[in-house]
C-alpha atoms as a PDB file:
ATOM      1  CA  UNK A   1     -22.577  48.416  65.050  1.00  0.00           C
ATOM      2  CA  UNK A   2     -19.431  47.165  66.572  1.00  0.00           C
ATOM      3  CA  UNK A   3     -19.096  47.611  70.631  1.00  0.00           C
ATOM      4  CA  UNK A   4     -15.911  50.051  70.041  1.00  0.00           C
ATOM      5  CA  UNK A   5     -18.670  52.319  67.814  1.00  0.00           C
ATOM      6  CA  UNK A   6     -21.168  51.840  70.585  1.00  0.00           C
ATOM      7  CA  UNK A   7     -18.842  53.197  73.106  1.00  0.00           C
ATOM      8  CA  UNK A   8     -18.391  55.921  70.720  1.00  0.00           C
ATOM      9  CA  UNK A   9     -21.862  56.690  70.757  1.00  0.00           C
ATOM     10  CA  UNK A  10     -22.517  56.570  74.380  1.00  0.00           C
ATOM     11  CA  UNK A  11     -19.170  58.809  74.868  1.00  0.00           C
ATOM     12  CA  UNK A  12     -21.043  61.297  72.700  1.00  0.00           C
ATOM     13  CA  UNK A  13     -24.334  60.872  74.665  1.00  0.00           C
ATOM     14  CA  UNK A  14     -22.927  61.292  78.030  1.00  0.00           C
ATOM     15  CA  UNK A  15     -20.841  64.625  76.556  1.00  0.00           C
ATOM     16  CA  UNK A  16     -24.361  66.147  75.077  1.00  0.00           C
ATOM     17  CA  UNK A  17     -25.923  65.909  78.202  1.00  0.00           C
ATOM     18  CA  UNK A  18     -25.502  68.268  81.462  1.00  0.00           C
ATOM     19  CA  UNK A  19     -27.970  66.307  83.876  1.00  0.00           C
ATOM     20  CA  UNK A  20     -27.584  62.585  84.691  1.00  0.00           C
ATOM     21  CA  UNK A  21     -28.941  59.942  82.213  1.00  0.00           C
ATOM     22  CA  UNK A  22     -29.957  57.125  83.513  1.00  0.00           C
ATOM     23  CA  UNK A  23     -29.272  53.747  81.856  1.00  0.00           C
ATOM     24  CA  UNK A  24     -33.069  53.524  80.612  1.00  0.00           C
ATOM     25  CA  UNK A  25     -32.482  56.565  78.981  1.00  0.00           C
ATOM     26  CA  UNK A  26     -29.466  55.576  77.249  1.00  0.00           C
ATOM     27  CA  UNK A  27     -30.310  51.900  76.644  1.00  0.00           C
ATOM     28  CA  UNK A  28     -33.243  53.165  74.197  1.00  0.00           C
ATOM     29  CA  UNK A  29     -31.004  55.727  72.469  1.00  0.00           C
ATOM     30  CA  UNK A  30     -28.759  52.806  71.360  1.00  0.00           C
ATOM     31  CA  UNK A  31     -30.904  49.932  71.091  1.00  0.00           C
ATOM     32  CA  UNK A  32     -29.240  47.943  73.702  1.00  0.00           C
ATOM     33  CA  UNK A  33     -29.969  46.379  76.912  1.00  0.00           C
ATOM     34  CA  UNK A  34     -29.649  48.139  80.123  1.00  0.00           C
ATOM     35  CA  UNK A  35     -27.211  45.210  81.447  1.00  0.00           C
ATOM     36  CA  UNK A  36     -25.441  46.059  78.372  1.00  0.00           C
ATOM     37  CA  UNK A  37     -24.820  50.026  78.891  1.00  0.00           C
ATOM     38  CA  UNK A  38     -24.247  49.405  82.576  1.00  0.00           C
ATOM     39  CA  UNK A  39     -21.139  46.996  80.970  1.00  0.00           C
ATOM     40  CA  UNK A  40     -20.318  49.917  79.052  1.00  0.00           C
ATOM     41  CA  UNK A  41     -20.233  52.258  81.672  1.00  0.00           C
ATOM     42  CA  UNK A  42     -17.646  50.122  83.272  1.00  0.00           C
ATOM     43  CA  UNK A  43     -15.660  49.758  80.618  1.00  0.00           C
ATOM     44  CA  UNK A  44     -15.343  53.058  80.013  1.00  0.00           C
ATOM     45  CA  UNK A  45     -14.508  54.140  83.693  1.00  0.00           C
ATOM     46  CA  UNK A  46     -11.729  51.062  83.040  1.00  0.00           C
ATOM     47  CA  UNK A  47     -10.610  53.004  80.495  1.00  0.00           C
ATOM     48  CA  UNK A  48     -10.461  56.231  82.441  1.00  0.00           C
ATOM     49  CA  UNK A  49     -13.579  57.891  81.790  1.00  0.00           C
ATOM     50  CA  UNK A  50     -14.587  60.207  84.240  1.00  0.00           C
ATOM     51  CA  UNK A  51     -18.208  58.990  84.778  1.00  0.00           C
ATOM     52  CA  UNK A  52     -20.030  59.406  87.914  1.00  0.00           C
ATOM     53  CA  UNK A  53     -23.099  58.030  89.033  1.00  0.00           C
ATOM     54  CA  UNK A  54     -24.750  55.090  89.968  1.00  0.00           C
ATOM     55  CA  UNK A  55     -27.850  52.169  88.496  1.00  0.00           C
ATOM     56  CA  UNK A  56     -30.982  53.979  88.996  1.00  0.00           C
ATOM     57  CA  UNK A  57     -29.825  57.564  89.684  1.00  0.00           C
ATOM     58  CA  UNK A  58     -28.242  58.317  86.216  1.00  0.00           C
ATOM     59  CA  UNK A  59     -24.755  58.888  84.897  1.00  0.00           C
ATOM     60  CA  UNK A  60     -22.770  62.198  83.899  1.00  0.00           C
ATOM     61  CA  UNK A  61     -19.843  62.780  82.744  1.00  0.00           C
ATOM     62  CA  UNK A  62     -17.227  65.580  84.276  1.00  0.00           C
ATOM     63  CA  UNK A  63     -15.972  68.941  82.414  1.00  0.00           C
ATOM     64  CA  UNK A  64     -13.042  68.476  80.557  1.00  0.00           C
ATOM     65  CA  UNK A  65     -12.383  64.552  79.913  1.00  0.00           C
ATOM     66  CA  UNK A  66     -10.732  63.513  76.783  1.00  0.00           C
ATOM     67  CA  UNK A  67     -10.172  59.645  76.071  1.00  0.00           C
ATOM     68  CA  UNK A  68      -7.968  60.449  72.298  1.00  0.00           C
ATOM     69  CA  UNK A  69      -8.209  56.529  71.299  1.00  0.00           C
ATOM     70  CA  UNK A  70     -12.259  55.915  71.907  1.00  0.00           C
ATOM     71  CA  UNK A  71     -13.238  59.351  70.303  1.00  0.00           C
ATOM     72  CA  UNK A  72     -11.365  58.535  66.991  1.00  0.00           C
ATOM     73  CA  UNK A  73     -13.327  56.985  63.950  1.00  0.00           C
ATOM     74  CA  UNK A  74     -11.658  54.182  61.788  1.00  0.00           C
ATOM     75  CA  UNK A  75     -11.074  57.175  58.929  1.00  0.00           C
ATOM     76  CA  UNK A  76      -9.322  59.274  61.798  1.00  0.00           C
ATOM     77  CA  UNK A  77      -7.283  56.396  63.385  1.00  0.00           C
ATOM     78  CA  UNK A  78      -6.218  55.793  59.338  1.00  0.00           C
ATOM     79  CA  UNK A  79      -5.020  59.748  59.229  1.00  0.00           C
ATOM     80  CA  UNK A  80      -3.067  59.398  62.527  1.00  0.00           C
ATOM     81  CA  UNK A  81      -1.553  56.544  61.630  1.00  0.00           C
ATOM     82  CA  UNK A  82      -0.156  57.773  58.139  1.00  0.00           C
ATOM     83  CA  UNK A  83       1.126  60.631  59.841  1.00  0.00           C
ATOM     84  CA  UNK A  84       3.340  59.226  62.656  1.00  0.00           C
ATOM     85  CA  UNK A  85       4.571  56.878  60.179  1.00  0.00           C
ATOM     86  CA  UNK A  86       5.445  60.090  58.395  1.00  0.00           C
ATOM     87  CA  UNK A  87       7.313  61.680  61.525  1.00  0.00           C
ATOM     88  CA  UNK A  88       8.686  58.071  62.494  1.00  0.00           C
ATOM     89  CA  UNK A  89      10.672  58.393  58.922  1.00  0.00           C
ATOM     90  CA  UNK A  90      10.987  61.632  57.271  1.00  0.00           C
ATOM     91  CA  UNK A  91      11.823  63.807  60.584  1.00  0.00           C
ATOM     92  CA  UNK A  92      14.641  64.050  63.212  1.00  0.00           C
ATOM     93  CA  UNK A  93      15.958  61.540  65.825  1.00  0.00           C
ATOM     94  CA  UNK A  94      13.571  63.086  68.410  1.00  0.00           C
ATOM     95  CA  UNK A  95      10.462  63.460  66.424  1.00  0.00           C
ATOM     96  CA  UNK A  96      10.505  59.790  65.126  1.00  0.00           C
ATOM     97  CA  UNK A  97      11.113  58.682  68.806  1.00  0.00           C
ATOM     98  CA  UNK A  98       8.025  60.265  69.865  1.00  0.00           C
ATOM     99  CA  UNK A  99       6.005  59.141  67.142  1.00  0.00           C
ATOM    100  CA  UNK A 100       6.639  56.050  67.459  1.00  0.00           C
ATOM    101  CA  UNK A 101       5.639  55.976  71.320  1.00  0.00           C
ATOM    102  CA  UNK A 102       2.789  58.305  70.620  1.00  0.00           C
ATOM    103  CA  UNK A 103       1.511  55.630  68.147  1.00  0.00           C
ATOM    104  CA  UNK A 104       2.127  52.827  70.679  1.00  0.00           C
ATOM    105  CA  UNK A 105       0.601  54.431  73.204  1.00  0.00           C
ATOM    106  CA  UNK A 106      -2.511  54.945  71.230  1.00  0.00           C
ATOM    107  CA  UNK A 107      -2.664  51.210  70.296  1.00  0.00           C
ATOM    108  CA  UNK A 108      -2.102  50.018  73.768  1.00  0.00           C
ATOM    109  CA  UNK A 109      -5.953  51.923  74.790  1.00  0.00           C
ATOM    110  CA  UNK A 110      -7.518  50.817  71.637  1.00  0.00           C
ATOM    111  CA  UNK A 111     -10.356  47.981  71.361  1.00  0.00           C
ATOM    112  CA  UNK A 112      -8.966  45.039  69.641  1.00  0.00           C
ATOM    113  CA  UNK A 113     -11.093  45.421  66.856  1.00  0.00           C
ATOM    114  CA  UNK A 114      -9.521  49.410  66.368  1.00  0.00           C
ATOM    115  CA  UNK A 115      -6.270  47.741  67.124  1.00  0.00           C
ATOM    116  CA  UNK A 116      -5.974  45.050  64.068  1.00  0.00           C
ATOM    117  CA  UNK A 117      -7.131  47.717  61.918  1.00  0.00           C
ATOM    118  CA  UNK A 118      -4.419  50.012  62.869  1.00  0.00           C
ATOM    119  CA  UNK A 119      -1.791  46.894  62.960  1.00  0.00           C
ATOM    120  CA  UNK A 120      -2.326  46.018  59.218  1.00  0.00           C
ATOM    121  CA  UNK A 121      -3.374  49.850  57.702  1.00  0.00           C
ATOM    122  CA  UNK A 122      -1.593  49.496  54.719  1.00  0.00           C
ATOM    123  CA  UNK A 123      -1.153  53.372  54.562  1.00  0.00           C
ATOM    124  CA  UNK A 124       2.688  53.655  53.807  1.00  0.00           C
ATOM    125  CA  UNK A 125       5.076  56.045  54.271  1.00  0.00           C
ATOM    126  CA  UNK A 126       8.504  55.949  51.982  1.00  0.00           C
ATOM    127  CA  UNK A 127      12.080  56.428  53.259  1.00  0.00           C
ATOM    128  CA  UNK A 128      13.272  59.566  52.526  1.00  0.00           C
ATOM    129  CA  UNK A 129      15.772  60.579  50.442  1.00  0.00           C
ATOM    130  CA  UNK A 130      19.089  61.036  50.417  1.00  0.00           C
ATOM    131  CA  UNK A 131      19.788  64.999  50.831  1.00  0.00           C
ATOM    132  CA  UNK A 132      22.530  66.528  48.279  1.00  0.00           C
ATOM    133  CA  UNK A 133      22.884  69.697  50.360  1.00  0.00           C
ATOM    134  CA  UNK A 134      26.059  69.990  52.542  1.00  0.00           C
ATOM    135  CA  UNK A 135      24.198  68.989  55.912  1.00  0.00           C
ATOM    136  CA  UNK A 136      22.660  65.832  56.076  1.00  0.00           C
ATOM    137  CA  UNK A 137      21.684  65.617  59.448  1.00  0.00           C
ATOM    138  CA  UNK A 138      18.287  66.616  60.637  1.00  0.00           C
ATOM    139  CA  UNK A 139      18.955  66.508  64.488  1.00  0.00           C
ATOM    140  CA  UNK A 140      19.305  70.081  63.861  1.00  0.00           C
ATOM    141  CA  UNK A 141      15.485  70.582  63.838  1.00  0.00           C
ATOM    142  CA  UNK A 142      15.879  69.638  67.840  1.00  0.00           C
ATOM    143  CA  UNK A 143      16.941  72.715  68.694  1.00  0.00           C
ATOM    144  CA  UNK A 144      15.197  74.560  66.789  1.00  0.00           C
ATOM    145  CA  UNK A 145      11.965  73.027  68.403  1.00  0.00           C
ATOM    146  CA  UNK A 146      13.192  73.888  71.461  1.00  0.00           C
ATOM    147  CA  UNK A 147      14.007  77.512  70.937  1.00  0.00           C
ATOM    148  CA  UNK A 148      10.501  77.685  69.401  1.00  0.00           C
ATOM    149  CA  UNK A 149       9.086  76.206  72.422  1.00  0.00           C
ATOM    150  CA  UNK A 150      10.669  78.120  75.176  1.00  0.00           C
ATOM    151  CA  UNK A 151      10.415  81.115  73.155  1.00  0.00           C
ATOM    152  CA  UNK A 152      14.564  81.432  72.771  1.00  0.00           C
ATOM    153  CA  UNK A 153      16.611  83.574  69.979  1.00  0.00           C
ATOM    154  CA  UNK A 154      19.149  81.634  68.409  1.00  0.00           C
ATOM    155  CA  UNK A 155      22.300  82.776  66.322  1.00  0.00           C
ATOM    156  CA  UNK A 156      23.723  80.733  63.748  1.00  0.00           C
ATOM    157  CA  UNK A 157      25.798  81.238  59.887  1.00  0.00           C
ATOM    158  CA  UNK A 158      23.794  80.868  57.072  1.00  0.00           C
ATOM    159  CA  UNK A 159      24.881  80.158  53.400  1.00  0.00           C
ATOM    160  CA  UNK A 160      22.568  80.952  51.033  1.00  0.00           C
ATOM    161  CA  UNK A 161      21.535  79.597  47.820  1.00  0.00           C
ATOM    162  CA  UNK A 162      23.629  82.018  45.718  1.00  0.00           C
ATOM    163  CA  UNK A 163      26.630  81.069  48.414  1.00  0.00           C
ATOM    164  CA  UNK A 164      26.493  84.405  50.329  1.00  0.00           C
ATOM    165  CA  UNK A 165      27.628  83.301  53.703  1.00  0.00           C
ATOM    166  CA  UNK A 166      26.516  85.667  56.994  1.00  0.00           C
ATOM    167  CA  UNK A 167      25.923  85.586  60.488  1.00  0.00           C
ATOM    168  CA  UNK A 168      21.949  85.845  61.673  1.00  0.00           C
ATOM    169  CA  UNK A 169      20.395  86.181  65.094  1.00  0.00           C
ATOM    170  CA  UNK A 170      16.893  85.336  64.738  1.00  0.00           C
ATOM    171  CA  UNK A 171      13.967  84.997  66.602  1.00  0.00           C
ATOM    172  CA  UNK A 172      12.714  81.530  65.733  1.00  0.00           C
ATOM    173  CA  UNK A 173       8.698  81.050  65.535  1.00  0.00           C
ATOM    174  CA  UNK A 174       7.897  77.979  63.205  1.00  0.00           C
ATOM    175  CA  UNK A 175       9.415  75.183  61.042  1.00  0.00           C
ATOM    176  CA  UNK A 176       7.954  74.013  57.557  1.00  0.00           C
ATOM    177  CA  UNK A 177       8.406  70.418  56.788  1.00  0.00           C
ATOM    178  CA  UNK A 178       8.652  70.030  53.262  1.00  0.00           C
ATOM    179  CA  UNK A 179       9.621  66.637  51.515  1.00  0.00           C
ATOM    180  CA  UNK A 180      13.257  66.943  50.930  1.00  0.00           C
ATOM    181  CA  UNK A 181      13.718  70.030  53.293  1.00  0.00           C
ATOM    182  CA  UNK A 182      12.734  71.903  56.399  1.00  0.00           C
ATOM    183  CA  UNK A 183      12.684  75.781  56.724  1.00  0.00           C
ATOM    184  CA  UNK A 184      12.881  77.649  59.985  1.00  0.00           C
ATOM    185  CA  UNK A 185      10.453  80.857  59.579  1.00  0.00           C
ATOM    186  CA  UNK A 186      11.437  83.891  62.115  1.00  0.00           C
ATOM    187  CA  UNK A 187      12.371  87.607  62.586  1.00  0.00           C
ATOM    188  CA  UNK A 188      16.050  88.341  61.786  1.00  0.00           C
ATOM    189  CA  UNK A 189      17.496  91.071  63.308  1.00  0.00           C
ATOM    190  CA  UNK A 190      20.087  91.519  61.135  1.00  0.00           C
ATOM    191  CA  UNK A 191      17.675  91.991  58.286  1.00  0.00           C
ATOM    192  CA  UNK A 192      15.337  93.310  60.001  1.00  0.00           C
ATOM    193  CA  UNK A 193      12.249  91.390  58.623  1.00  0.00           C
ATOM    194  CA  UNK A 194      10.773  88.174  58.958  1.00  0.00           C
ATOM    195  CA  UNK A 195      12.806  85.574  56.925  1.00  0.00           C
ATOM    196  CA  UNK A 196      13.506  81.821  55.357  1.00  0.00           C
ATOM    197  CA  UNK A 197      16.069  79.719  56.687  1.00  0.00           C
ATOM    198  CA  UNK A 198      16.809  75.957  54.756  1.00  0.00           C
ATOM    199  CA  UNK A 199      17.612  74.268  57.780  1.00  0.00           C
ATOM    200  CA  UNK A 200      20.180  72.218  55.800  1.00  0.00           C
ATOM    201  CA  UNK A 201      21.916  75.620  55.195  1.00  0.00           C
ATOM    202  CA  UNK A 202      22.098  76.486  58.978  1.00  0.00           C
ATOM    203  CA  UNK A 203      25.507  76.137  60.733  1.00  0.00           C
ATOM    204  CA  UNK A 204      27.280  76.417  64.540  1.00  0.00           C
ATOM    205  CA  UNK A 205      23.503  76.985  65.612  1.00  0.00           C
ATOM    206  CA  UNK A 206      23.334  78.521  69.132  1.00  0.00           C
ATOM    207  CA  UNK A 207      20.048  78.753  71.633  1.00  0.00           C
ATOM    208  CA  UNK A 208      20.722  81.875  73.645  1.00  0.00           C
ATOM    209  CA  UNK A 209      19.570  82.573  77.247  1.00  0.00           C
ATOM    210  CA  UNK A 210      17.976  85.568  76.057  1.00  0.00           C
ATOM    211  CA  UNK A 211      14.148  85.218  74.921  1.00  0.00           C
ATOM    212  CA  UNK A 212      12.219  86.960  72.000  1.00  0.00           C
ATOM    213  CA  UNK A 213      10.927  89.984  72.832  1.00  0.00           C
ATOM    214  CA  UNK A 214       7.474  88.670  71.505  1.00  0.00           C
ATOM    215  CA  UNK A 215       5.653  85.608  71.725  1.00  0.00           C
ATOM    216  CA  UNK A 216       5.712  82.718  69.172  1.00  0.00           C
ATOM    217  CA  UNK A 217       2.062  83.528  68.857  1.00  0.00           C
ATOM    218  CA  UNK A 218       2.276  87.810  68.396  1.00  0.00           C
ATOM    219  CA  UNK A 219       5.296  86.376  65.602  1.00  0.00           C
ATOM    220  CA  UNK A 220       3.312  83.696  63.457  1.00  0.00           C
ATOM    221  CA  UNK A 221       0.608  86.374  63.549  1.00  0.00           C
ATOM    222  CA  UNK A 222       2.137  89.051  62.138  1.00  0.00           C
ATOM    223  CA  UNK A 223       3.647  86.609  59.434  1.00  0.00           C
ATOM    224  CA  UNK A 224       0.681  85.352  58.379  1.00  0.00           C
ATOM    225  CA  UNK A 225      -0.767  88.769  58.223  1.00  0.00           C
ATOM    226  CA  UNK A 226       2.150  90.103  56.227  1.00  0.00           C
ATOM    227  CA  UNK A 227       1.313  86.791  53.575  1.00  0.00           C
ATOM    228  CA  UNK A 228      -2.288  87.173  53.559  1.00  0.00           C
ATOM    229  CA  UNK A 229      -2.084  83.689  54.809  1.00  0.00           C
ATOM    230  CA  UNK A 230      -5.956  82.983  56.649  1.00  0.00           C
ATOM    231  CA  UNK A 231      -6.328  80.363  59.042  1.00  0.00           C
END
């Protein structure tokens, strides 16, 4: 067992138990030293683990904590790392700039031994391709994010795929990333229904002031609902 997988293990000790352990305790449970889990302790409280308690009395740890890097397994780490490289390449300006420091951020609190295996994964993600619709860029999506996220209507033309041009105002919910295109999925007022946007096809894109008059959450509902889509 390496020591990042023993940390692992006494993380999931400490979260399965409501009463102090004390070192004893968890030194038999991993076949370890006590020396050895009191090092642990440490290094977990370095790492900002909120684990109170003291040698002899027994250690607990609070309601709540979360420590993303230590909890993830080598297949997990291999998952997350495929799919920021994803984002870092196939999405907007934005979204790549946060993957990128998401992904840093999550190497920077990794063991060393987690940390060489995420350096050289040799799970790679393509460029994309070269779109042959009219709009190429895909900085559009950072709006659209942001409507979604502050719960906004936006009004933009739309051309569709026949080449019927019109004017929508739409209350924005989700957006589908699909390999060589994105779709924005809300209510459209002016059809009165929920509908399909190819954000390629979306232009002079405005975020109102006013919000939708229901949640993001009440809208993806009633969606799914409407396309017998379960999850």
């Amino acid at each position: 067992m390496t020591r990042s997988q023993r940390l692992l293990e006494l993380l999931d000790l400490l979260r399965q138990s409501r009463r102090p352990v004390t070192a004893k305790q968890l030194a038999e449970r991993l076949g370890i030293s006590v020396r050895s889990v009191y090092r642990d302790i440490l290094t977990l409280q370095e790492q900002g683990a909120q684990i109170e308690g003291e040698a002899g009395v027994g250690y607990v740890m609070q309601d709540g904590f979360w420590m993303p890097p230590l909890m993830f397994s080598e297949q997990e780490l291999e998952a997350i790392v495929l799919g920021m490289r994803w984002a870092s390449k196939q999405t907007d300006s934005e979204m790549q700039s946060h993957a990128v420091s998401a992904l840093a951020k999550i190497r920077n609190a990794l063991p060393d031994d987690l940390d060489d295996k995420v350096l050289h994964n040799t799970l790679l993600v393509p460029p994309p391709q070269k779109s042959k619709t009219e709009n190429t860029s895909k900085d559009i999506l950072i709006p659209l994010r942001q409507a979604i996220r502050e719960e906004k209507i936006v009004q933009f033309d739309y051309k569709s795929l026949d080449g019927k041009a019109s004017s929508r105002k739409v209350w924005p919910f989700a957006l589908g990333y699909f390999e060589s295109v994105s779709v924005l999925v809300g209510w459209c007022e002016t059809r009165n229904a929920n509908r399909h946007f190819r954000t390629d096809r979306i232009r002079n894109l405005t975020l109102l002031e006013e919000r939708s008059p229901k949640s993001k959450r009440a809208l993806a509902a009633e969606w799914k609902k409407e396309n017998g889509i379960i999850s």
